[in-house]
Protein backbone atom coordinates (compact mmCIF):
# COMPACT_ATOMS: atom_id res chain seq x y z
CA UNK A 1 -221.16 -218.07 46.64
CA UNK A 2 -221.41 -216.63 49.99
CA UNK A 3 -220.73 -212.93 48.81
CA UNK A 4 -223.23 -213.56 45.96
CA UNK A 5 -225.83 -214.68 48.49
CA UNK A 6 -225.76 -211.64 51.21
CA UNK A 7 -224.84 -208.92 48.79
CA UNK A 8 -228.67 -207.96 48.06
CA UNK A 9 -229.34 -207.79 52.06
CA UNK A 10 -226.00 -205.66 52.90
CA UNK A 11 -226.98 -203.55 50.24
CA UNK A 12 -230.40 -202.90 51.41
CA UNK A 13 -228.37 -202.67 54.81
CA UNK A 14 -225.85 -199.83 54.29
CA UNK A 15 -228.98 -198.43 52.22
CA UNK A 16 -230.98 -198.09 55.45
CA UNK A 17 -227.92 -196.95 57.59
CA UNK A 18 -227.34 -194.18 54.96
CA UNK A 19 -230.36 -192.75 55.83
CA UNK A 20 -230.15 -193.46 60.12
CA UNK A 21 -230.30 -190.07 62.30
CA UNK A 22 -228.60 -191.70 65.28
CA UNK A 23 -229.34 -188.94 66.89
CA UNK A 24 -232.68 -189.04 66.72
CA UNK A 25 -233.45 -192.61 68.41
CA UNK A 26 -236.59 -192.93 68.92
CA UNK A 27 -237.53 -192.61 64.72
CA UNK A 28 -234.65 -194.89 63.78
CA UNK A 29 -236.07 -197.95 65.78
CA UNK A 30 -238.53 -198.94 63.28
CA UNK A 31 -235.99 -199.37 60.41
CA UNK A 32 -233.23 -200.06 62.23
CA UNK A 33 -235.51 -203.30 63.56
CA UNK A 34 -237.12 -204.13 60.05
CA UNK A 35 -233.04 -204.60 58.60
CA UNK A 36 -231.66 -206.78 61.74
CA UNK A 37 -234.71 -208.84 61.47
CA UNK A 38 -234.35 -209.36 57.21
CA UNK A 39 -230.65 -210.14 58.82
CA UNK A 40 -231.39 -212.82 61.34
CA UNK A 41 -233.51 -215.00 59.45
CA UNK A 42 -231.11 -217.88 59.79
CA UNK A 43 -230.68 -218.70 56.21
CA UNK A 44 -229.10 -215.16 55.79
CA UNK A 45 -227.41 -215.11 58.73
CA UNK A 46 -225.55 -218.26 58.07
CA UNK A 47 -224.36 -217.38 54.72
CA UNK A 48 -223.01 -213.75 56.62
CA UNK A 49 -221.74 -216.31 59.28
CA UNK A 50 -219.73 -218.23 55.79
CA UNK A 51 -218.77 -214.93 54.47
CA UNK A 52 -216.44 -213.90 58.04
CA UNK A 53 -214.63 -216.91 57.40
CA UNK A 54 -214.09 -216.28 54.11
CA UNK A 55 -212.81 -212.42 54.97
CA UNK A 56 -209.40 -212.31 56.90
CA UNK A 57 -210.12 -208.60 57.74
CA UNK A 58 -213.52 -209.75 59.45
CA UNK A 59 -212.01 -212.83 61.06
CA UNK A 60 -208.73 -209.82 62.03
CA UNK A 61 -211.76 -207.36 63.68
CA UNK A 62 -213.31 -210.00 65.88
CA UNK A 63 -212.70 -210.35 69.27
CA UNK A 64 -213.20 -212.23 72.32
CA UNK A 65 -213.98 -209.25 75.21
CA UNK A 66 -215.14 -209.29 78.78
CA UNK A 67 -216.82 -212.50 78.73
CA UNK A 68 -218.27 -212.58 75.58
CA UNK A 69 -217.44 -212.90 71.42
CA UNK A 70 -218.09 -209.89 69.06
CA UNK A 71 -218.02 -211.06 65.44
CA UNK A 72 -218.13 -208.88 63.27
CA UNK A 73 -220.41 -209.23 60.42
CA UNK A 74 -220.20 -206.28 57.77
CA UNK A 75 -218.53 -202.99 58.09
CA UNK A 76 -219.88 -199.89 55.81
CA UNK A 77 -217.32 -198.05 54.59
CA UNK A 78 -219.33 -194.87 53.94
CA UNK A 79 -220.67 -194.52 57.44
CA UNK A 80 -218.49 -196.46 59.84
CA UNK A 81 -221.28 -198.65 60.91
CA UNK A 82 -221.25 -202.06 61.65
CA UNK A 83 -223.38 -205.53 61.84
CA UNK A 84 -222.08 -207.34 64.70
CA UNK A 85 -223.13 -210.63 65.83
CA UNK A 86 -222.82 -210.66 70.06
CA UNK A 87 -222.50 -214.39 72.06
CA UNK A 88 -222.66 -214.26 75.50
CA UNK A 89 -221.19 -217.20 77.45
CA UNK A 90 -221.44 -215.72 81.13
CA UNK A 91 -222.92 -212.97 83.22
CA UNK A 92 -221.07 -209.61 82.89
CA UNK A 93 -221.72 -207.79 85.97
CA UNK A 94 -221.07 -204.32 84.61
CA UNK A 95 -222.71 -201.16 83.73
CA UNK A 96 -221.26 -198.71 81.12
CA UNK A 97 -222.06 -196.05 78.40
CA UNK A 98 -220.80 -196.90 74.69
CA UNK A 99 -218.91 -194.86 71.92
CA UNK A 100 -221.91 -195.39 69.36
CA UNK A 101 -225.44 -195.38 69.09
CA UNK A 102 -226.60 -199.15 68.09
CA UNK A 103 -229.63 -201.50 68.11
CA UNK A 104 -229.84 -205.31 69.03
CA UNK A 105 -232.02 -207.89 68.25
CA UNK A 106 -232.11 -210.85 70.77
CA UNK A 107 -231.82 -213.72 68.84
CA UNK A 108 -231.89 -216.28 71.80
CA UNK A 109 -231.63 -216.51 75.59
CA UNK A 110 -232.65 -212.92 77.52
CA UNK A 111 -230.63 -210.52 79.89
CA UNK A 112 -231.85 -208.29 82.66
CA UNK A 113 -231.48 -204.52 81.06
CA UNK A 114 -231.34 -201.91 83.52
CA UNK A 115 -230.80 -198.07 82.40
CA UNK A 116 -229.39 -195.67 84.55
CA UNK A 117 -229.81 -192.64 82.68
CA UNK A 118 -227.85 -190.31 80.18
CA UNK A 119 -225.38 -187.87 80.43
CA UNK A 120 -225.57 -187.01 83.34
CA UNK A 121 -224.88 -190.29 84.92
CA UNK A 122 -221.97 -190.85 82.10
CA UNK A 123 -220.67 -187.59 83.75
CA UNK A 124 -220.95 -189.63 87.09
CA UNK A 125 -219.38 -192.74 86.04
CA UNK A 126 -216.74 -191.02 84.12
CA UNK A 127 -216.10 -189.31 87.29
CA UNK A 128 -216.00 -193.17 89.17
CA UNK A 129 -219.51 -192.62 90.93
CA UNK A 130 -222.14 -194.95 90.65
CA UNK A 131 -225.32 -193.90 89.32
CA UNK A 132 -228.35 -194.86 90.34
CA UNK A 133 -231.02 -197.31 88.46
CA UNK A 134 -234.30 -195.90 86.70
CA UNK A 135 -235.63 -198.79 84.68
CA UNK A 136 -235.10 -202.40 84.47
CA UNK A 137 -236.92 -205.25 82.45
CA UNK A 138 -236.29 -208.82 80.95
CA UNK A 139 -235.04 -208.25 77.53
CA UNK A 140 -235.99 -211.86 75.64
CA UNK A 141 -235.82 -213.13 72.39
CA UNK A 142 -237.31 -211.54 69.87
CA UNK A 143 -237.42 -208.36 71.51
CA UNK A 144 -235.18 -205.10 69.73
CA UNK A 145 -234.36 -201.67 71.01
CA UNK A 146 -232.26 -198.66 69.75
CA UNK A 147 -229.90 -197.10 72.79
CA UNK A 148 -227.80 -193.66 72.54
CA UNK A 149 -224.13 -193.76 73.08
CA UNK A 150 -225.08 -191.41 76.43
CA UNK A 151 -227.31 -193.79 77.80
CA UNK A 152 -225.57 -195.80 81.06
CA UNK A 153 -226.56 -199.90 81.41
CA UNK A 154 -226.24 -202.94 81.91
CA UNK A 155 -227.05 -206.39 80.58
CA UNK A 156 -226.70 -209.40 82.84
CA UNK A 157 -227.20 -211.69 80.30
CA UNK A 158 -227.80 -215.47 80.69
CA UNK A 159 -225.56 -218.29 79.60
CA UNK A 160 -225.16 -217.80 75.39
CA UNK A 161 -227.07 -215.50 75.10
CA UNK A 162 -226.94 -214.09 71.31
CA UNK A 163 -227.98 -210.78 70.20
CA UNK A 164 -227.55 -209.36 66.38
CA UNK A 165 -226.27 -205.55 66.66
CA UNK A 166 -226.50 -202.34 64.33
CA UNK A 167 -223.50 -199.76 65.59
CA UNK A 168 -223.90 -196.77 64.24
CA UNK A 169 -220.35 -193.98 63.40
CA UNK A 170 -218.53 -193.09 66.85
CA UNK A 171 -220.30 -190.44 68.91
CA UNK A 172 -217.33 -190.52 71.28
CA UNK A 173 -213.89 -191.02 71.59
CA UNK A 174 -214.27 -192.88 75.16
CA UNK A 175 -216.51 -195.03 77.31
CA UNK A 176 -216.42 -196.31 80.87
CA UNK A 177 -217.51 -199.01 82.61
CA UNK A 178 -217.90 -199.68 86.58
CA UNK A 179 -217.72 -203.55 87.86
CA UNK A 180 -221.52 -203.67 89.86
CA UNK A 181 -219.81 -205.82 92.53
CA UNK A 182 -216.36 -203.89 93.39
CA UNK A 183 -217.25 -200.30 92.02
CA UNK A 184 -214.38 -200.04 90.58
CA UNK A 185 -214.55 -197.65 87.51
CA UNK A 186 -212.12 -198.18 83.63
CA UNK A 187 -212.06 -196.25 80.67
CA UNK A 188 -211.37 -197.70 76.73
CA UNK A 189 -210.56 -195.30 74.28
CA UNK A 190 -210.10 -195.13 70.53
CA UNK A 191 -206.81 -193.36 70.56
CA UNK A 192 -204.86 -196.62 71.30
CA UNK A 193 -206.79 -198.40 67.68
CA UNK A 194 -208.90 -200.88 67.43
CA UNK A 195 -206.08 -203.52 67.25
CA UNK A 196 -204.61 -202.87 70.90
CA UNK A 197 -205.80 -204.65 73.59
CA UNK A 198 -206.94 -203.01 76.80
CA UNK A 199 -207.65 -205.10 79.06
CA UNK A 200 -206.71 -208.72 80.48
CA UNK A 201 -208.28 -211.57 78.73
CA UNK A 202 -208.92 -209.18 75.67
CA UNK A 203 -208.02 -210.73 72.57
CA UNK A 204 -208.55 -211.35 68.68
CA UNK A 205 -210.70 -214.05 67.58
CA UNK A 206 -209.10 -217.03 65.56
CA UNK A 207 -210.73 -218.64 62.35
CA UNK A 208 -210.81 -221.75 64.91
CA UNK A 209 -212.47 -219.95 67.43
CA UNK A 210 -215.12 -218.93 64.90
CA UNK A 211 -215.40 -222.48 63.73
CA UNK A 212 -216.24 -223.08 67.17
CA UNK A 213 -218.68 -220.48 67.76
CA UNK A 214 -220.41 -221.67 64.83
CA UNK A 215 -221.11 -224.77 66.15
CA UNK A 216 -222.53 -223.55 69.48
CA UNK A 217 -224.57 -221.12 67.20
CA UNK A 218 -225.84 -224.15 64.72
CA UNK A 219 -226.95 -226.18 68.12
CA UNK A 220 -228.93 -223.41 69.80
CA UNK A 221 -230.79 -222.87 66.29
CA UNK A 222 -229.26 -218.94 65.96
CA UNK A 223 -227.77 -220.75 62.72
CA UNK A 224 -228.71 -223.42 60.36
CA UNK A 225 -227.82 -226.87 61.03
CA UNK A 226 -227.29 -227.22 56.99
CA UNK A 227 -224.62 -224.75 55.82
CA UNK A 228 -225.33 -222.48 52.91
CA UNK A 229 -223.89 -223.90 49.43
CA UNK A 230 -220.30 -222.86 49.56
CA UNK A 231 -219.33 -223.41 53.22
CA UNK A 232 -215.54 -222.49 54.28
CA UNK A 233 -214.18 -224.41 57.14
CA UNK A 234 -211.92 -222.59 59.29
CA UNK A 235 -210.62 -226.45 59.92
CA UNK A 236 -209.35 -226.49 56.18
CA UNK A 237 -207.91 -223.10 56.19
C-alpha cells in the first residue's frame, strides 16, 4: 500500500532530479525546494517513512554517523541521487566539505550554518588547516538551501533537529572534516564502499532503531501521529 501511495511523488522526484545541473546551484534551488517540500508534507513523508521498513536494502543503507541518523529514503537508480531523511540528536562540532551537491529542507528545530568558502578552503582543510569563516546565520524550520560539494561548513545543530535532503551523483571521491574544538583534520572516502565503517561509533541502522526513530519523529510532528493504511512494524518483523 505504501509503494502504491509514494510512487506518484518519487516519480515526479527522479523526474525533477533528471533534469538537476548540480553544477549550476544557484538555478536548481527553486525545483530542488518545490520536490522536498511536495516530500515533507507529513502524510507523504510517513508513508516514505512505511516504505524503509518495508525495503531491507533501505533499512541495509541507513546509518547511525557522527551523532546523528541518516535514513535513507529513495535512491534513483539512473542518477545516483538520493532522498535522505537527517535526525540530529546532538551538536556536531565539525566543519567539512561533502562528496555531492545536495539540498535540505529543515523540517524542525534550526542549526547555526556557517560557510567557509569553496575550493580553496577544501584545499586548506584537505591539507589539515583551518579555514577561516565568511558567513553564518540561523538556519530554522522551514528554511531550504542548495550547497556545492566544494563548499566548506558547518551545522551546529540543536537537539533533534530534522532536515529532509536531496544528494545529488558524487562530485568526489573524498571529503574531510576538521573537529572545531581540537583541529584535528579526517578524511572518508568511497574506495572502502559504502558498507565499511570508518570511524568509531559508525554503524548500520536496525529495523528497531528505525522503529524508534519513528516514534521520536511522530512526537515532534515531522511525522503523523496516525500511520498511513498499511503500516509495517519493525516490532513484528
Amino acid at each position: 500500500m505504501n509503494e502504491a501511495a509514494t510512487r506518484p511523488h518519487l516519480e515526479r522526484l527522479d523526474a525533477v532530479l533528471r533534469n538537476v545541473d548540480w553544477d549550476r546551484i544557484v538555478e536548481s534551488l527553486e525545483p530542488l525546494e518545490r520536490i522536498l517540500r511536495e516530500l515533507a508534507a507529513p502524510e507523504v513523508l510517513g508513508a516514505l517513512y512505511e516504505r524503509v521498513l518495508a525495503k531491507p536494502e533501505l533499512i541495509r543503507r541507513s546509518e547511525r554517523f557522527n551523532l546523528f541518523s541518516k535514513v535513507l529514503l529513495h535512491r534513483d537508480p539512473a542518477t545516483g541521487c538520493k532522498l535522505r531523511l537527517h535526525v540530529f540528536e546532538e551538536p556536531i562540532a565539525e566543519a567539512h566539505n561533502h562528496r555531492a551537491s545536495f539540498a535540505a529542507l529543515i523540517l524542525r528545530g534550526s542549526y547555526t550554518h556557517t560557510l567557509y568558502g569553496g575550493e580553496e578552503a577544501s584545499a586548506l582543510l584537505s591539507g589539515g588547516e583551518f579555514p577561516h569563516s565568511l558567513f553564518v546565520q540561523r538556519q530554522r524550520a522551514g528554511t531550504c538551501y542548495a550547497i556545492h560539494h566544494a563548499m566548506v561548513h558547518s551545522t551546529l545543530a540543536d537537539e533533534t533537529t530534522v532536515s529532509l535532503m536531496l544528494q545529488g551523483p558524487p562530485g568526489r571521491d573524498e571529503f574531510h572534516i576538521i573537529d572545531l574544538g581540537s583541529g584535528q583534520v579526517r578524511s572518508r572516502t568511497t574506495s572502502k564502499g559504502p558498507d565499511v565503517p570508518q570511524e568509531a561509533g559508525e554503524r548500520g541502522l536496525t529495523a528497531m532503531d528505525l522503529d524508534r526513530l519513528r516514534g521520536q519523529l511522530r512526537a515532534a510532528g515531522v511525522l503523523p501521529e496516525k500511520a498511513p493504511v498499511g503500516e509495517v512494524s519493525a516490532r513484528k518483523r
